[in-house]
PDB file of N, CA and C in Angstrom:
ATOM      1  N   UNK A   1     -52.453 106.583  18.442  1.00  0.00           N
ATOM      2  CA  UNK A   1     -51.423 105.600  18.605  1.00  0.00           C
ATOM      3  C   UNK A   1     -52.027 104.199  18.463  1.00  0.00           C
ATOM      4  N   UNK A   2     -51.317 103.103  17.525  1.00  0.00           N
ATOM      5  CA  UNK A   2     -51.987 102.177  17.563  1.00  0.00           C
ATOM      6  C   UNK A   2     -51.691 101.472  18.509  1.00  0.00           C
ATOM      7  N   UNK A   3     -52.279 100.008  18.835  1.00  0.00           N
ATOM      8  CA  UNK A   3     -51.382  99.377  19.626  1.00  0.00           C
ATOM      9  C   UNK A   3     -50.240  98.048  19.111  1.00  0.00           C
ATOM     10  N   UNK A   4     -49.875  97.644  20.201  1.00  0.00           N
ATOM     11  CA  UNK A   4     -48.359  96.923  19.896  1.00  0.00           C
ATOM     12  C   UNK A   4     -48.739  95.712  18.885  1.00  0.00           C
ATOM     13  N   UNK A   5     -49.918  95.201  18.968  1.00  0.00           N
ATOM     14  CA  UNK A   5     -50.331  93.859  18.257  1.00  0.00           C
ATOM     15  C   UNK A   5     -50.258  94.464  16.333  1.00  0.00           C
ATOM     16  N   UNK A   6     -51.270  95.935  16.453  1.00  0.00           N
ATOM     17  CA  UNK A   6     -51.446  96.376  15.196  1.00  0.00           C
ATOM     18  C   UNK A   6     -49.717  96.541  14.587  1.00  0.00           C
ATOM     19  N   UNK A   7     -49.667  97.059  15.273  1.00  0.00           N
ATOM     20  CA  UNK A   7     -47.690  97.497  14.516  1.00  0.00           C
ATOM     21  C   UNK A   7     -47.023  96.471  14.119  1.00  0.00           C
ATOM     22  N   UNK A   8     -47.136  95.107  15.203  1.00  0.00           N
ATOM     23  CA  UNK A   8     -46.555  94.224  14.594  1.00  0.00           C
ATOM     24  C   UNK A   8     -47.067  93.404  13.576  1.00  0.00           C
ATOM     25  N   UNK A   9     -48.028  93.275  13.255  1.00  0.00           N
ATOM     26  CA  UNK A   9     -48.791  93.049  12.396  1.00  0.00           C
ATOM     27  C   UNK A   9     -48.115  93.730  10.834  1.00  0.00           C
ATOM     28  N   UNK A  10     -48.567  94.574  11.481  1.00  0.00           N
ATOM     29  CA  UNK A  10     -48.102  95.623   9.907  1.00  0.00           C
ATOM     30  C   UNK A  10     -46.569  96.119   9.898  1.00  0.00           C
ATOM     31  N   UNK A  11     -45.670  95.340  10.699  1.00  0.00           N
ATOM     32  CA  UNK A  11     -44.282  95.374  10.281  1.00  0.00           C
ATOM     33  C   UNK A  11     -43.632  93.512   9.772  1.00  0.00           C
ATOM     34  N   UNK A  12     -45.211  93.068  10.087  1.00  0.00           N
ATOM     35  CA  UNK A  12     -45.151  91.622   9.290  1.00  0.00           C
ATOM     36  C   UNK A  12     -45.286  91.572   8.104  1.00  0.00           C
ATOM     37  N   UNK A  13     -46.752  92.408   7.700  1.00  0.00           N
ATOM     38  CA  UNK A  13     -46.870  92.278   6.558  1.00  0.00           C
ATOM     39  C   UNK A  13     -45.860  92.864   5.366  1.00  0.00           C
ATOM     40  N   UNK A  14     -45.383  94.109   5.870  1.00  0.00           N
ATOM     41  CA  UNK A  14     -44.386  95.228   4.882  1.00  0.00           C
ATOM     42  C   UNK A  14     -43.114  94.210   5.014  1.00  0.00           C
ATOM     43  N   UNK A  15     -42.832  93.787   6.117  1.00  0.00           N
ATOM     44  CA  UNK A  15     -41.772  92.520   6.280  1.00  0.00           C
ATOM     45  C   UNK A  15     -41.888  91.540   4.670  1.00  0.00           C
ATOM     46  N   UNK A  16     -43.159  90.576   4.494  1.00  0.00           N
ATOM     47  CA  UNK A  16     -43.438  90.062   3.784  1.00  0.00           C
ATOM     48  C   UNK A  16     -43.456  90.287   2.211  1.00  0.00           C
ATOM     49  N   UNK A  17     -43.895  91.538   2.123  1.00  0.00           N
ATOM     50  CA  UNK A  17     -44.089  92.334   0.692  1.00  0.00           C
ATOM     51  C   UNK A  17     -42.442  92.625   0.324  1.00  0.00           C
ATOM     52  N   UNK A  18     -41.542  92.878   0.967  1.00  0.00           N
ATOM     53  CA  UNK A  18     -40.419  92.958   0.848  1.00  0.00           C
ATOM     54  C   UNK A  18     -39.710  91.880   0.310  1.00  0.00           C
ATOM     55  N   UNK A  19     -40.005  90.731   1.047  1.00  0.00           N
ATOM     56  CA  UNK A  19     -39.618  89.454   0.862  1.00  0.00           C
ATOM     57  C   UNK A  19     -39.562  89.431  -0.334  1.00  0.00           C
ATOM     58  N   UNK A  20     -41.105  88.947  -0.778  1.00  0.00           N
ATOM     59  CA  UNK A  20     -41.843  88.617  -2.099  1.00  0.00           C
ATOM     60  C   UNK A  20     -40.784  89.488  -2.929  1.00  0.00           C
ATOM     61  N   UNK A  21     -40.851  90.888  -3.238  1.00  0.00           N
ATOM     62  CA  UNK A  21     -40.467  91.567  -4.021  1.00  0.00           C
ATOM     63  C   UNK A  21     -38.738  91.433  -4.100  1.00  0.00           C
ATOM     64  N   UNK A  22     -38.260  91.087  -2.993  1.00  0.00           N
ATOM     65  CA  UNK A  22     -36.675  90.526  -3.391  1.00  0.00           C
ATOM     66  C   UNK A  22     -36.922  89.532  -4.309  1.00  0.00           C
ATOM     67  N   UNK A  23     -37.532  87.931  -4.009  1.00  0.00           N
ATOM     68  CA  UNK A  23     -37.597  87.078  -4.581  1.00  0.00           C
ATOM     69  C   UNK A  23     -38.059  87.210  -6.033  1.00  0.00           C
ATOM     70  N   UNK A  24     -38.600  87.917  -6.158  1.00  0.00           N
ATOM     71  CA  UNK A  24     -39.013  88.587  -7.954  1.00  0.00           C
ATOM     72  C   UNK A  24     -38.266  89.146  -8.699  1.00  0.00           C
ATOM     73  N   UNK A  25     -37.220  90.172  -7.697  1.00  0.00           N
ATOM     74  CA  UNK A  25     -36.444  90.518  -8.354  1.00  0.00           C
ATOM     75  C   UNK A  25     -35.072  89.839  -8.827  1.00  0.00           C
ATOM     76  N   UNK A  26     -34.997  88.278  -8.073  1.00  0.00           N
ATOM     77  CA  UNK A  26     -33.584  87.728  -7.730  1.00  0.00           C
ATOM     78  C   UNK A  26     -34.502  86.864  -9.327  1.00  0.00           C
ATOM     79  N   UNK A  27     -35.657  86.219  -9.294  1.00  0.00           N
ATOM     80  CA  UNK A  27     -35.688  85.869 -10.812  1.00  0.00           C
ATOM     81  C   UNK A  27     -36.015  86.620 -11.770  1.00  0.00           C
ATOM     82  N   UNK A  28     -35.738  87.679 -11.635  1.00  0.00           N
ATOM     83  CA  UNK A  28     -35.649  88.528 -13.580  1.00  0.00           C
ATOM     84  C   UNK A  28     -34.296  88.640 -13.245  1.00  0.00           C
ATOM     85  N   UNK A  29     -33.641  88.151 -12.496  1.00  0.00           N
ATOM     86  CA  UNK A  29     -32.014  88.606 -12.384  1.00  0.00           C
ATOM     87  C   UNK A  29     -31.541  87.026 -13.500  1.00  0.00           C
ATOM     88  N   UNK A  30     -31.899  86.117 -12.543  1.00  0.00           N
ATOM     89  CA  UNK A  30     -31.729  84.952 -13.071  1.00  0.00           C
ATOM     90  C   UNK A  30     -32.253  84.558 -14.713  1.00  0.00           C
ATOM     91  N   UNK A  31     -33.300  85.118 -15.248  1.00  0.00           N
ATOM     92  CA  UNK A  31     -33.592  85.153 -16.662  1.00  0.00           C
ATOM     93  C   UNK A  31     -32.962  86.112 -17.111  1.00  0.00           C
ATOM     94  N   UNK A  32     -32.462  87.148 -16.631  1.00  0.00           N
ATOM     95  CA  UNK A  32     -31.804  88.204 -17.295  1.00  0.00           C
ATOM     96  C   UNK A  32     -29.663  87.222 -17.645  1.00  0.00           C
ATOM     97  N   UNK A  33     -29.743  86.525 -16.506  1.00  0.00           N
ATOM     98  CA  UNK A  33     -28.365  85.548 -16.925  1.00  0.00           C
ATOM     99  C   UNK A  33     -28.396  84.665 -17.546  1.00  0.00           C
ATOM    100  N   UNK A  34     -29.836  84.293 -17.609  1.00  0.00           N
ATOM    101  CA  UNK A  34     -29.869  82.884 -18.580  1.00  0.00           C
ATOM    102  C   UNK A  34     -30.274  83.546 -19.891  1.00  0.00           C
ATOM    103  N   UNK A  35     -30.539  84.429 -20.027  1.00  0.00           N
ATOM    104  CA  UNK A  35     -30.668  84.966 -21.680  1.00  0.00           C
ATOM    105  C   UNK A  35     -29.133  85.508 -22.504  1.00  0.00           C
ATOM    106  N   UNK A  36     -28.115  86.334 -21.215  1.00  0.00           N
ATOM    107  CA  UNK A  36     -26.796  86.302 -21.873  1.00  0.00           C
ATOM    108  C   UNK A  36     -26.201  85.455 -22.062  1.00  0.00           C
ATOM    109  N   UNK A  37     -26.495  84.067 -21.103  1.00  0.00           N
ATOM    110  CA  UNK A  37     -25.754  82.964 -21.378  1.00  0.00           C
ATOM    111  C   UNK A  37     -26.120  82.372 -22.604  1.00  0.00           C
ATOM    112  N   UNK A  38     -27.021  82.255 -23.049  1.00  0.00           N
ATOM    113  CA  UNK A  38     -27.882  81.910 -24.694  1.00  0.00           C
ATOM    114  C   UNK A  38     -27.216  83.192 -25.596  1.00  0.00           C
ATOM    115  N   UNK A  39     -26.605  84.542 -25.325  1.00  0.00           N
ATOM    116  CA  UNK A  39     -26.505  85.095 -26.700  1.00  0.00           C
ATOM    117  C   UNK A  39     -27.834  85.517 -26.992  1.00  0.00           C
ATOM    118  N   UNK A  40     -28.385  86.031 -26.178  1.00  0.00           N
ATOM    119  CA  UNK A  40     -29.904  86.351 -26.163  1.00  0.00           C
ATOM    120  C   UNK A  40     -29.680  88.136 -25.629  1.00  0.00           C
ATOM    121  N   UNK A  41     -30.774  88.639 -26.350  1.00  0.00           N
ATOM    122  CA  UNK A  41     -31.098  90.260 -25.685  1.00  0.00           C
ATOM    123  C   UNK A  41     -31.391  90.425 -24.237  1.00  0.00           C
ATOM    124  N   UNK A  42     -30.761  90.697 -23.218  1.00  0.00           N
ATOM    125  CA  UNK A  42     -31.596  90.176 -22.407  1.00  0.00           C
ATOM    126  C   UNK A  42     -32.310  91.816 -21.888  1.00  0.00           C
ATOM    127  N   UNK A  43     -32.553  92.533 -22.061  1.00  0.00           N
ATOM    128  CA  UNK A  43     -33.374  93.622 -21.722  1.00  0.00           C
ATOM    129  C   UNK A  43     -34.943  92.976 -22.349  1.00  0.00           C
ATOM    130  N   UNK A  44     -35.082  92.408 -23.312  1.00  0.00           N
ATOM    131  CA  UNK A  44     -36.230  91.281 -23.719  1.00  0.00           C
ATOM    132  C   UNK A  44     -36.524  90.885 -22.832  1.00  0.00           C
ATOM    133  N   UNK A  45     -35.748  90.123 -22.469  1.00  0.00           N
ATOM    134  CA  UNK A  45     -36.075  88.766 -21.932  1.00  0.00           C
ATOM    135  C   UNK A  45     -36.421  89.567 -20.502  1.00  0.00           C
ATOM    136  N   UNK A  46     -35.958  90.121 -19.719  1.00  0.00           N
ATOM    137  CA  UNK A  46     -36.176  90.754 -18.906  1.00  0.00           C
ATOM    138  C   UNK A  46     -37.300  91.585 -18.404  1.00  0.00           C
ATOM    139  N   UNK A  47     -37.431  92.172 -19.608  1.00  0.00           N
ATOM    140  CA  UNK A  47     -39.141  93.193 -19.882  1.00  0.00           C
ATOM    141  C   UNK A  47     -40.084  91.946 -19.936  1.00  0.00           C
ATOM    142  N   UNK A  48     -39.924  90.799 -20.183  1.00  0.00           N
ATOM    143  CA  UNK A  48     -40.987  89.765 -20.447  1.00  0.00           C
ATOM    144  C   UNK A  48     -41.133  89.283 -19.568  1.00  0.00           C
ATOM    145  N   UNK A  49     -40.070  88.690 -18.576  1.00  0.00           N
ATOM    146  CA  UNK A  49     -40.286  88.207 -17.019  1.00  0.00           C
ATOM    147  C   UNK A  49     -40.607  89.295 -16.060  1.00  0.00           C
ATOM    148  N   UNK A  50     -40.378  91.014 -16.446  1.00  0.00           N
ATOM    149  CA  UNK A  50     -41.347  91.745 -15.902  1.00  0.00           C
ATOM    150  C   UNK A  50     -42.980  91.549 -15.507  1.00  0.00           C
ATOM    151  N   UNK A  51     -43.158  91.354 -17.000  1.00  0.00           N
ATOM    152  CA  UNK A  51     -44.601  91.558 -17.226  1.00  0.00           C
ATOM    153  C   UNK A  51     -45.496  90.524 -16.873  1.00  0.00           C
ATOM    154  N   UNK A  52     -44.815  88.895 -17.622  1.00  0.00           N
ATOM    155  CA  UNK A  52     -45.459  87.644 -17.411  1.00  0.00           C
ATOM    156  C   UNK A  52     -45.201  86.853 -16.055  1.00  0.00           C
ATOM    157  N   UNK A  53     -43.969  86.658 -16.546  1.00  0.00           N
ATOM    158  CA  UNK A  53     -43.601  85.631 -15.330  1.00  0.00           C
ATOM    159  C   UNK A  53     -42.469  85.128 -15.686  1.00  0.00           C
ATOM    160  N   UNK A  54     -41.474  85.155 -14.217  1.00  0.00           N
ATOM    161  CA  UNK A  54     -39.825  84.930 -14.556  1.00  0.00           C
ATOM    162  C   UNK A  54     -39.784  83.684 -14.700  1.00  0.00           C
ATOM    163  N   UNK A  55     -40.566  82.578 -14.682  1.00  0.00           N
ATOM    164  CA  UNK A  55     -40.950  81.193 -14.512  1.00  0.00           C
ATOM    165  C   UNK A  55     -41.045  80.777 -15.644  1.00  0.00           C
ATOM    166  N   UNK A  56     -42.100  81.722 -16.341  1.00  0.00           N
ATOM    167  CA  UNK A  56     -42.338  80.905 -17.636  1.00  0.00           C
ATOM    168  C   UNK A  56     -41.030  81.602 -18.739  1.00  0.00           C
ATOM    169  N   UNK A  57     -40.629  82.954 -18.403  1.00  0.00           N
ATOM    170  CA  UNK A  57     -39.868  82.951 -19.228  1.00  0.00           C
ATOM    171  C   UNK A  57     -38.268  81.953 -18.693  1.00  0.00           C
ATOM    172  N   UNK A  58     -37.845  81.659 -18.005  1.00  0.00           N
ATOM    173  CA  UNK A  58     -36.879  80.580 -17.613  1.00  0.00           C
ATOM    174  C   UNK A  58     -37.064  79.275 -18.964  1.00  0.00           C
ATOM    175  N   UNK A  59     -38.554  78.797 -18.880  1.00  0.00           N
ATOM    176  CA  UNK A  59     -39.157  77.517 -19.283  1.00  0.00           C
ATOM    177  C   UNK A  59     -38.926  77.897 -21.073  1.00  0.00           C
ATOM    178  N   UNK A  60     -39.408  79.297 -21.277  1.00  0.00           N
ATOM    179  CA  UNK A  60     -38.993  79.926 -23.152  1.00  0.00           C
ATOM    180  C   UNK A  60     -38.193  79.786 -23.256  1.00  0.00           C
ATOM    181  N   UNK A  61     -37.059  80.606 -21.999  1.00  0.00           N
ATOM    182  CA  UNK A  61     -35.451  80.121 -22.504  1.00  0.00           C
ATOM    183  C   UNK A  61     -35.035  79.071 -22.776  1.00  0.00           C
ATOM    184  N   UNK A  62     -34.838  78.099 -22.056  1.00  0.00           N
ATOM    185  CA  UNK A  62     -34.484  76.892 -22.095  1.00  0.00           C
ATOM    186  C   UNK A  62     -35.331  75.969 -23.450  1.00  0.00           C
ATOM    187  N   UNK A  63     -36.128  76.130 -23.551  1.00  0.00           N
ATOM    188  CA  UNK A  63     -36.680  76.158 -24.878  1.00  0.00           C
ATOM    189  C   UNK A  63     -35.949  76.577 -26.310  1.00  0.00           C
ATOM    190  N   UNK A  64     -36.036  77.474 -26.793  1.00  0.00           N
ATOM    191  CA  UNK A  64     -35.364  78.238 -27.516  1.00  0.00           C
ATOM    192  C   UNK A  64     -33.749  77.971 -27.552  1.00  0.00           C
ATOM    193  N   UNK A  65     -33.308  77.521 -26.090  1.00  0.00           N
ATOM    194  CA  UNK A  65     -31.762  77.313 -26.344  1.00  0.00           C
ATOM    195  C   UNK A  65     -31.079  78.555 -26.946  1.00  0.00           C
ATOM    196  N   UNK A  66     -29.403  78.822 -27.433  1.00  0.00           N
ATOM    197  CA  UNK A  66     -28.659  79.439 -27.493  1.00  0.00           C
ATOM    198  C   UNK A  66     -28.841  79.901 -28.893  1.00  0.00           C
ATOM    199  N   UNK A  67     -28.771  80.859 -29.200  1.00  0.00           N
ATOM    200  CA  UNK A  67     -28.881  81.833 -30.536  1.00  0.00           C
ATOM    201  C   UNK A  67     -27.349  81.381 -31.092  1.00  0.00           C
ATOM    202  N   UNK A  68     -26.907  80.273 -32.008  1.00  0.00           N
ATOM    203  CA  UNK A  68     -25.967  80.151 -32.009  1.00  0.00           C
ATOM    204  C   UNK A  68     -24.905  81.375 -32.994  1.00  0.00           C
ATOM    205  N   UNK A  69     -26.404  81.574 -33.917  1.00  0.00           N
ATOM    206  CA  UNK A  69     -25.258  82.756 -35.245  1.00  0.00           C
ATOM    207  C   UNK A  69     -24.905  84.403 -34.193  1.00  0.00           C
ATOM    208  N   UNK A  70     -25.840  84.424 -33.238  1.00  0.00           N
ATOM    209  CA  UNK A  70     -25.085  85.786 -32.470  1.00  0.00           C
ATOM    210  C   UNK A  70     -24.236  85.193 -31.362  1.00  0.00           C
ATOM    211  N   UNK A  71     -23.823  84.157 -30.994  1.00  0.00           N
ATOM    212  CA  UNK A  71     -22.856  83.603 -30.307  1.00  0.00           C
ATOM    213  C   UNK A  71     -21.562  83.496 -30.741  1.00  0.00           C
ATOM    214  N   UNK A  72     -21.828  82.810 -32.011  1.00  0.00           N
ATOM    215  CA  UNK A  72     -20.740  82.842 -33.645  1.00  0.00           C
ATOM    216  C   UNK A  72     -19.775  83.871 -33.433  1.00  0.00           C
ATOM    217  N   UNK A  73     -21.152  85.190 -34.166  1.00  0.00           N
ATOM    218  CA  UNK A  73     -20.265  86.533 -33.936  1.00  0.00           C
ATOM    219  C   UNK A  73     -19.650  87.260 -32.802  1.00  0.00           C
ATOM    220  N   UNK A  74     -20.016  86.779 -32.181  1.00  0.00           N
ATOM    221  CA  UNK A  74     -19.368  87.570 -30.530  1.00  0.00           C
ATOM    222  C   UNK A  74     -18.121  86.798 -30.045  1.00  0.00           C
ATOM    223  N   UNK A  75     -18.133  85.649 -30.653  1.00  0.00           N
ATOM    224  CA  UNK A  75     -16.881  85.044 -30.545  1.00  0.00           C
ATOM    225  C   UNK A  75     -15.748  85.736 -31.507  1.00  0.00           C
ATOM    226  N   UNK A  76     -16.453  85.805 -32.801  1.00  0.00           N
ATOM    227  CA  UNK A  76     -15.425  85.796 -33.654  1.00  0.00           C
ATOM    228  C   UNK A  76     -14.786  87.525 -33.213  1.00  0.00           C
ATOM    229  N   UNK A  77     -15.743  88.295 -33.489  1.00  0.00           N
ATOM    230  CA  UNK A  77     -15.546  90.018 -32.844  1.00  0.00           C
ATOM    231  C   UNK A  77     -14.792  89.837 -31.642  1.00  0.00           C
ATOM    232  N   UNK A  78     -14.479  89.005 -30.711  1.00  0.00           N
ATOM    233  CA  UNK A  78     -13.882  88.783 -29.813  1.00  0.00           C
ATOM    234  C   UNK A  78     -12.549  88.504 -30.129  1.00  0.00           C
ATOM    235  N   UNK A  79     -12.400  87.340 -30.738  1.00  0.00           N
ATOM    236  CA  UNK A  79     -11.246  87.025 -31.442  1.00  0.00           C
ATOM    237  C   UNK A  79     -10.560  88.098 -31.724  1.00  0.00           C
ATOM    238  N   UNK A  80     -10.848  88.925 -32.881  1.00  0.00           N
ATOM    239  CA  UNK A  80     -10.534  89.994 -33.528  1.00  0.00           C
ATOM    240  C   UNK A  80      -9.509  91.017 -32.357  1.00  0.00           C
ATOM    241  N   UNK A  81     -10.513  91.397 -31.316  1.00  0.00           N
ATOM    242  CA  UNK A  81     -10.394  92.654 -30.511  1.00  0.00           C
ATOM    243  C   UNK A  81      -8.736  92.427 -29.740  1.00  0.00           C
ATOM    244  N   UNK A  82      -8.852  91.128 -29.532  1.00  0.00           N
ATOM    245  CA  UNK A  82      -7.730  90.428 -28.503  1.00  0.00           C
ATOM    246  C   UNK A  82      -6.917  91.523 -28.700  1.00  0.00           C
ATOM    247  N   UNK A  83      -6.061  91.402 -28.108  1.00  0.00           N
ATOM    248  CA  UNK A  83      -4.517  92.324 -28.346  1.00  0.00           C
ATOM    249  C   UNK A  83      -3.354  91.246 -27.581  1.00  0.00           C
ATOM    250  N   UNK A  84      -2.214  91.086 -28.705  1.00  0.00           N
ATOM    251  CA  UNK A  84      -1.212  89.958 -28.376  1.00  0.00           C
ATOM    252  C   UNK A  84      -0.275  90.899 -27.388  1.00  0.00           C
ATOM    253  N   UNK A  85       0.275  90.011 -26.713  1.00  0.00           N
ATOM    254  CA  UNK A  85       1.862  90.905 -25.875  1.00  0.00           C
ATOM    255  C   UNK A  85       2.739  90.807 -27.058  1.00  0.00           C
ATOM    256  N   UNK A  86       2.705  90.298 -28.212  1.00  0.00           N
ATOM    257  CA  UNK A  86       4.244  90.634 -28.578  1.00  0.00           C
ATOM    258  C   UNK A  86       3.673  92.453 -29.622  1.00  0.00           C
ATOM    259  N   UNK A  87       2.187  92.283 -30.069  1.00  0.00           N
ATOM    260  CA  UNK A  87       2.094  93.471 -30.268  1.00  0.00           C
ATOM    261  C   UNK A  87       2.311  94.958 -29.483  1.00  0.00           C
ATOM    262  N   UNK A  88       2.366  94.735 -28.195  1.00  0.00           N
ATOM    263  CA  UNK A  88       2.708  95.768 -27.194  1.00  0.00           C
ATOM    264  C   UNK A  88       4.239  96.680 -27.259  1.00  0.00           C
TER     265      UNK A  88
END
């Protein structure tokens, strides 16, 4: 049995690692929105703030800016799909 100091200790630290690992995951969330908002892949962009860093990929995005010709099309394919009420 350990004692009370060790436990709390080590329900600090697993406390902490938890933390961290929310906060990592809340920015590949956040590059994963700022890449759909660009018209961007974001499973990319995502696998890249995996690997590197959700920081620097934030700093690429914003860089790079909005893919405007796959924005184009997703508008226009959008357009298309609509369905009018008087067609109903």
């Amino acid at each position: 049995m350990l004692p009370i100091v060790v436990e709390t200790e080590i329900l600090y630290i697993v406390g902490c690692i938890l933390a961290l690992f929310f906060l990592y995951i809340i920015r590949i969330h956040i590059a994963y929105r700022m890449a759909k908002k660009r018209a961007r892949r974001p499973l990319g962009w995502v696998l890249l703030s995996l690997f590197v860093s959700p920081i620097l990929t934030w700093i690429i995005l914003l860089i790079v800016g909005k893919d405007e010709r796959a924005y184009n099309e997703y508008c226009i394919d959008d357009k298309y799909n609509q369905v009018d009420e008087k067609d109903l």
